[in-house]
Every structure is written in structure tokens, then in C-alpha cells.
Protein backbone atom coordinates (compact mmCIF):
# COMPACT_ATOMS: atom_id res chain seq x y z
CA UNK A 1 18.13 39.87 32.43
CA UNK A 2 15.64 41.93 34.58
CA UNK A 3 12.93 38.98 35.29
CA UNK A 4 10.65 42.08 35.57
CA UNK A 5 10.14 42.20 32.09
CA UNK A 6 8.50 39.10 32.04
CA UNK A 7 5.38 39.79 33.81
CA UNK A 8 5.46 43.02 31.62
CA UNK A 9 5.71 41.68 28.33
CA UNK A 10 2.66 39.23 29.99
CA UNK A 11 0.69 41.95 30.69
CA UNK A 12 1.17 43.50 26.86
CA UNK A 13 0.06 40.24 25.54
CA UNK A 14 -3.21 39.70 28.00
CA UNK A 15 -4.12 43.33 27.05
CA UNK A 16 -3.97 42.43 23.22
CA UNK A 17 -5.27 38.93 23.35
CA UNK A 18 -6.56 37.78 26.60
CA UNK A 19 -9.35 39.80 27.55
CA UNK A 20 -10.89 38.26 31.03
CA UNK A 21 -14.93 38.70 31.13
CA UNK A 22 -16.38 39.30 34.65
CA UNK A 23 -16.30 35.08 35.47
CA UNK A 24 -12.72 34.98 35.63
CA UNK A 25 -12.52 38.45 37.43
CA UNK A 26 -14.51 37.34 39.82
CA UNK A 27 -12.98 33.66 40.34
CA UNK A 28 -9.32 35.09 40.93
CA UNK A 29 -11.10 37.74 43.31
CA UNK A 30 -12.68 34.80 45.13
CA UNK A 31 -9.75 32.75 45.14
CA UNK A 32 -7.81 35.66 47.25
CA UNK A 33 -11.07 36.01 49.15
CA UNK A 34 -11.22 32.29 49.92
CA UNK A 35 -7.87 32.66 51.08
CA UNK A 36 -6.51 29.70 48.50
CA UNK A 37 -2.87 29.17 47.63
CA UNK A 38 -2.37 32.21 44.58
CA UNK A 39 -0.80 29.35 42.26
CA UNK A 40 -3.74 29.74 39.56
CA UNK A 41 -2.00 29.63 36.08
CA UNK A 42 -2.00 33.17 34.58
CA UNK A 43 -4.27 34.50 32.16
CA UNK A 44 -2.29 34.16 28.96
CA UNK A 45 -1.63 30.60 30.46
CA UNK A 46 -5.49 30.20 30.78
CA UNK A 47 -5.99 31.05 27.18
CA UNK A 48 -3.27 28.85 25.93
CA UNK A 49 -5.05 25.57 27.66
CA UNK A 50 -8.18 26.19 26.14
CA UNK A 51 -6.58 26.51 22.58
CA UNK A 52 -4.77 23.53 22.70
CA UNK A 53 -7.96 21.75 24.52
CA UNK A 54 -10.16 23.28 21.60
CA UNK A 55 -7.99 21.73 19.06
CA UNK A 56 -9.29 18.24 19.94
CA UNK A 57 -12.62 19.16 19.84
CA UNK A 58 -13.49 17.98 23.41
CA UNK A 59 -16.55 16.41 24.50
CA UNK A 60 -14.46 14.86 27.27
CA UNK A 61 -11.84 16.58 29.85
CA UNK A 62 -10.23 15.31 32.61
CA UNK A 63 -8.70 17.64 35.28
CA UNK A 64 -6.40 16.90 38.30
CA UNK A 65 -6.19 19.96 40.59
CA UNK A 66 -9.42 22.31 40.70
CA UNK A 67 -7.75 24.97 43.38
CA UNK A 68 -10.52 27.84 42.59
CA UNK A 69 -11.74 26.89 39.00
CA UNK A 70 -9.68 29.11 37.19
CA UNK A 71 -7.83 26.79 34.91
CA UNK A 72 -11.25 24.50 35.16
CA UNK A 73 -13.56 27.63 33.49
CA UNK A 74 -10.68 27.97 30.27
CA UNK A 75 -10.67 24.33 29.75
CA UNK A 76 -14.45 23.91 30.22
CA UNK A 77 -15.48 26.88 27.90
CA UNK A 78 -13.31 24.25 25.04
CA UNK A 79 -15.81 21.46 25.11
CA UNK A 80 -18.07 20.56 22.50
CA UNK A 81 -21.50 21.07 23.24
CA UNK A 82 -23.16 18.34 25.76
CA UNK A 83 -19.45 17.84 26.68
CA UNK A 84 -18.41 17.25 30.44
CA UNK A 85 -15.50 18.36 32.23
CA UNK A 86 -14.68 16.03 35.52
CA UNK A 87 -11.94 17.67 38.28
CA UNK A 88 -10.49 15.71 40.75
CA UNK A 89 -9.87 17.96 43.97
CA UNK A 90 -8.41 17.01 47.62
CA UNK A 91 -9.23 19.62 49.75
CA UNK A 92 -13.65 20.76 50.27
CA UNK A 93 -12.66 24.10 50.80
CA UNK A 94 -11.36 24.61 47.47
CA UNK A 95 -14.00 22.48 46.02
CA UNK A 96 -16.95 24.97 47.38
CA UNK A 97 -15.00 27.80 45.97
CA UNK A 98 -14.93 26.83 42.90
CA UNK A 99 -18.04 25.35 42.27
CA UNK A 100 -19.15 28.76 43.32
CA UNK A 101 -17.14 29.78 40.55
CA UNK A 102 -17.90 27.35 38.36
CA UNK A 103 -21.42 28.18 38.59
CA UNK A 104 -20.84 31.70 38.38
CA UNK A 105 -19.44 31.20 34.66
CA UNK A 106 -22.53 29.46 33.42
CA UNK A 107 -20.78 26.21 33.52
CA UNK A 108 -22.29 24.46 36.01
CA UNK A 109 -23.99 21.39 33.81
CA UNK A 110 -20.83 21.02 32.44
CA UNK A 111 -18.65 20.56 35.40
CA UNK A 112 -18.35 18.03 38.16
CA UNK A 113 -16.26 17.99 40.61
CA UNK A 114 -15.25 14.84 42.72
CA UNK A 115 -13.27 15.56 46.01
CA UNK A 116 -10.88 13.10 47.04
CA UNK A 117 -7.09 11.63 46.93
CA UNK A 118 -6.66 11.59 43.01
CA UNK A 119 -4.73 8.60 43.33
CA UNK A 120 -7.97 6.97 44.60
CA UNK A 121 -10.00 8.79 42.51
CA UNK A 122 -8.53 8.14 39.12
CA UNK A 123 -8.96 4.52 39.38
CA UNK A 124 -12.54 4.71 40.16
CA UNK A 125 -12.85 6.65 37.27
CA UNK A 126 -11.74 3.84 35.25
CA UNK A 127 -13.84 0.99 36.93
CA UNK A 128 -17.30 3.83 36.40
CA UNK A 129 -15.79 3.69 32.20
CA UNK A 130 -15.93 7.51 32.66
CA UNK A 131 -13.12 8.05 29.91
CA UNK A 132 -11.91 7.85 27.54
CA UNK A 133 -10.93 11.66 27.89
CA UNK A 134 -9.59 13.43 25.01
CA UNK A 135 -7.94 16.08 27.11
CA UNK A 136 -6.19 15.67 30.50
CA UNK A 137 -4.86 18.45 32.67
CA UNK A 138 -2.82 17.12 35.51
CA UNK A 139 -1.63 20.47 37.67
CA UNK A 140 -1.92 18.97 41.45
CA UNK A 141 0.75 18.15 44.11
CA UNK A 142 4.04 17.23 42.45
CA UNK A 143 5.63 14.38 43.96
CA UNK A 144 2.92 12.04 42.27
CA UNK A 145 3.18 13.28 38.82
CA UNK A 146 4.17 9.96 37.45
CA UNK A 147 1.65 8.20 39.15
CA UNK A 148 -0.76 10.25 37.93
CA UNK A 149 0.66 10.19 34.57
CA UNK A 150 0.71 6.42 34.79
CA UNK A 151 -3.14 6.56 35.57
CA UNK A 152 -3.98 9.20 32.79
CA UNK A 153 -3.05 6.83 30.60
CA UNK A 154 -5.39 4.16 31.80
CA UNK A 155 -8.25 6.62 30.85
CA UNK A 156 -6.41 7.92 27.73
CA UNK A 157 -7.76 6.91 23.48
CA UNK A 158 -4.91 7.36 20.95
CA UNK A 159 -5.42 11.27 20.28
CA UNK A 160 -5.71 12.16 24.01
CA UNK A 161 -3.60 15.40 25.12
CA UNK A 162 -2.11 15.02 28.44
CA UNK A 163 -0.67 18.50 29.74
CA UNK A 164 1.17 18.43 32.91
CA UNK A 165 1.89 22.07 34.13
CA UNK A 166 4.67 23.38 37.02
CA UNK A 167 7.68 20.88 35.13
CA UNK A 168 10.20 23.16 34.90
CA UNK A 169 10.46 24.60 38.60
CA UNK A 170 12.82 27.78 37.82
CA UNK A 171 14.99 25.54 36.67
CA UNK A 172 15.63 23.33 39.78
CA UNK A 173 15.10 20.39 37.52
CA UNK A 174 18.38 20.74 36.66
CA UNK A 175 20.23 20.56 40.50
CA UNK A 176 20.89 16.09 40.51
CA UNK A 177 20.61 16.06 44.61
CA UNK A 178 17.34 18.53 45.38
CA UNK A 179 15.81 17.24 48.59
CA UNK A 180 12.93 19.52 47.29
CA UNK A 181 10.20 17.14 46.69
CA UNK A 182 8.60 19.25 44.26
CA UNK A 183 11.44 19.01 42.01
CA UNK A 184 11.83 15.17 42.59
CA UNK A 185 8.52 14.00 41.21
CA UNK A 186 8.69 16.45 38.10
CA UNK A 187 11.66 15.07 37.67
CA UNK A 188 10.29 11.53 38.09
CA UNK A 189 7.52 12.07 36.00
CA UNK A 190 9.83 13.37 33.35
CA UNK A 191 11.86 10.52 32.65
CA UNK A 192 9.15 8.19 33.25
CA UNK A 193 7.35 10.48 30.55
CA UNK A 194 10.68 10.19 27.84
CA UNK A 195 10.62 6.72 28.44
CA UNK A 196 6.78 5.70 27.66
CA UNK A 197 6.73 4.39 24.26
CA UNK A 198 2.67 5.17 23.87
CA UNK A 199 3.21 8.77 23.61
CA UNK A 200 4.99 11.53 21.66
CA UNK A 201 5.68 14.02 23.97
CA UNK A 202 7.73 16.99 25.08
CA UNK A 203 8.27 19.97 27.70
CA UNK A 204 7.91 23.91 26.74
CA UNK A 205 9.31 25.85 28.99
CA UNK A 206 7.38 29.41 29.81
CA UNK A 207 8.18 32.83 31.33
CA UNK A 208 5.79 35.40 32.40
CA UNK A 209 3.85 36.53 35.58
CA UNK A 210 4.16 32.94 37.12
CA UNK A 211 8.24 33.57 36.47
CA UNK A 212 10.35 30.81 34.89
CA UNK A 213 8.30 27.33 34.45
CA UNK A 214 7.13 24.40 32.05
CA UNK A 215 4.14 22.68 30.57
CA UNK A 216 4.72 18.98 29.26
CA UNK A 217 2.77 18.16 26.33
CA UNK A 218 1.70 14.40 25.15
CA UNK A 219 -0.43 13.01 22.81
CA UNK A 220 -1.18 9.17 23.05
CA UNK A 221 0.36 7.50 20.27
CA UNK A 222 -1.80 5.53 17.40
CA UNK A 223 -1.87 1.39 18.48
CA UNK A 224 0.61 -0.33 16.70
């Protein structure tokens, strides 16, 4: 199959159902301006978080991985009012960026940002009782996916929706000797995510403008 098509058929669906206002123009403009990595998930990708963050009514998100803001605005725009969206982000670069962004979109009482090593980070979180969330986002470096999974969970109610994007990795999952380290922590993260009784999850994979890819999807499980 010509992968061409599926950027194409992306573009057909943002034109019918994902129509960017000037905030989001403007913070993929300013990501390429800012000279950030392009990795941003696309628009229809965008719109997809916020629907499935909006279905939990959110007065709480948790994001790991701010690059620009892009993902941060969709998910932000799904809280309930007075809600409060915290990202975790490593590098200060991309943390002025998008709180430039941020700001831009109106958002900017709704958003904090907290720049640091997420595995540091997330802990603090929990000794500060800044969760429960009812929506984490965890789209950072790969080869600690499990760890952060493992820490998500710390700061997790049962009802909280844990998304983990990037899982599929065109496929490479499926090569048993990658030296691509990438690929190993998805990997990791994946079986430590089948095994973990506390939540009913799975993996959708995805094709469009960011080519062949995955989101998993968990929801913490009720206490037994």
C-alpha cells in the first residue's frame, strides 16, 4: 500500500472535523520557529486526546512530555472548569516555548509546568498529594515508559485514564533483538502494562501523518 495515502486520508478528516483556531496555528509555527524536535502528535491525534480526556470530566490532568504545548493546549481545553493541568518537561527551552504557547491559548491559569527529570518529578508529585489525576498522558523519552507507568499509578484513583503514545514504533515492536532503545522500553512498558492486574488496558494502533504508530489505553481498575 502507498503509505501516502495515509497522511491524505488525515488531511480529509482534519478538514471535516479538526478545525485548528489560530492557538494551535501558532504553537506548531513556534515549535518550527523554536527549532524543537517536529514529533508533536498530529491534529486529528490532538482532537482524539481531548475526547477521550473530556470523557472523564477532568478537573485533574497529568502530562509527561510538554515539547511545545501542542498536545498540552487539546488536553487542557478538556478540563472542567477550575481544573489544572500539570506537565512535567526536561529540557527549559521547550518549557519557555510552550508556556509562550500556553499562554497564547488563554490557558495560562490552567497550566503549570514543572521542568525537571520526570522520574524525579513524579515522585514529588506524590509526596506534594498533587493527584489523584483522572487523566495521564505519558508521551516523553521511551526507554522509561514502565517506570513512568509504574509511577502514574502511584498518582492514579480507580477511573484514571493513562494514555501512553509512540507504542507501536512502525512496527519495530515486533523485531525480538532491536538494540533500538526506543523500541526496548515500549516494549518493556508493554508487558509490564499486560501484566498489571490494577488496570484494563490495551494498545490501538494508528496511521496517518505521523505514519504507522500506537496509543496504549488504561483505565485503573475498581479496588477489589
Amino acid at each position: 500500500m502507498d503509505t501516502n495515502i495515509f497522511g491524505a486520508v488525515d488531511q480529509f478528516i482534519n478538514n471535516l472535523f479538526v478545525k485548528e483556531d489560530g492557538a494551535l496555528q501558532q504553537t506548531k509555527q513556534a515549535i518550527i520557529d523554536g527549532d524543537l524536535p517536529l514529533i508533536s502528535i498530529s491534529e486529528n491525534q490532538g482532537k482524539f486526546l481531548h475526547m477521550l480526556a473530556k470523557l472523564n470530566h477532568p478537573k485533574k490532568i497529568l502530562e509527561i512530555g510538554t515539547l511545545g504545548g501542542y498536545s498540552t493546549i487539546w488536553l487542557a481545553r478538556a478540563l472542567q472548569q477550575g481544573g489544572e493541568l500539570i506537565s512535567l518537561e526536561l529540557d527549559q527551552h521547550h518549557a519557555d516555548v510552550a508556556l509562550a504557547n500556553i499562554s497564547n491559548a488563554g490557558l495560562i491559569n490552567a497550566v503549570k509546568i514543572r521542568v525537571g527529570n520526570a522520574l524525579e518529578e513524579l515522585p514529588k508529585l506524590k509526596k506534594e498529594g498533587a493527584g489523584p489525576f483522572d487523566v495521564i498522558f505519558i508521551d516523553a523519552d521511551k526507554e522509561p515508559y514502565a517506570e513512568y507507568f509504574e509511577l502514574s499509578l502511584q498518582l492514579s484513583r480507580p477511573g484514571t485514564l493513562i494514555i501512553a503514545d509512540n507504542v507501536v514504533r512502525e512496527g519495530k515492536i515486533l523485531e525480538e533483538n532491536s538494540d533500538d532503545a526506543n523500541v526496548t522500553g515500549v516494549k518493556r512498558f508493554m508487558t509490564l502494562l499486560a501484566a498489571t492486574k490494577q488496570v484494563t488496558a490495551t494498545v490501538i494502533q494508528t496511521v496517518g501523518s505521523k505514519y504507522h504508530d500506537g496509543m496504549a489505553l488504561a483505565i485503573v481498575n475498581e479496588a477489589v
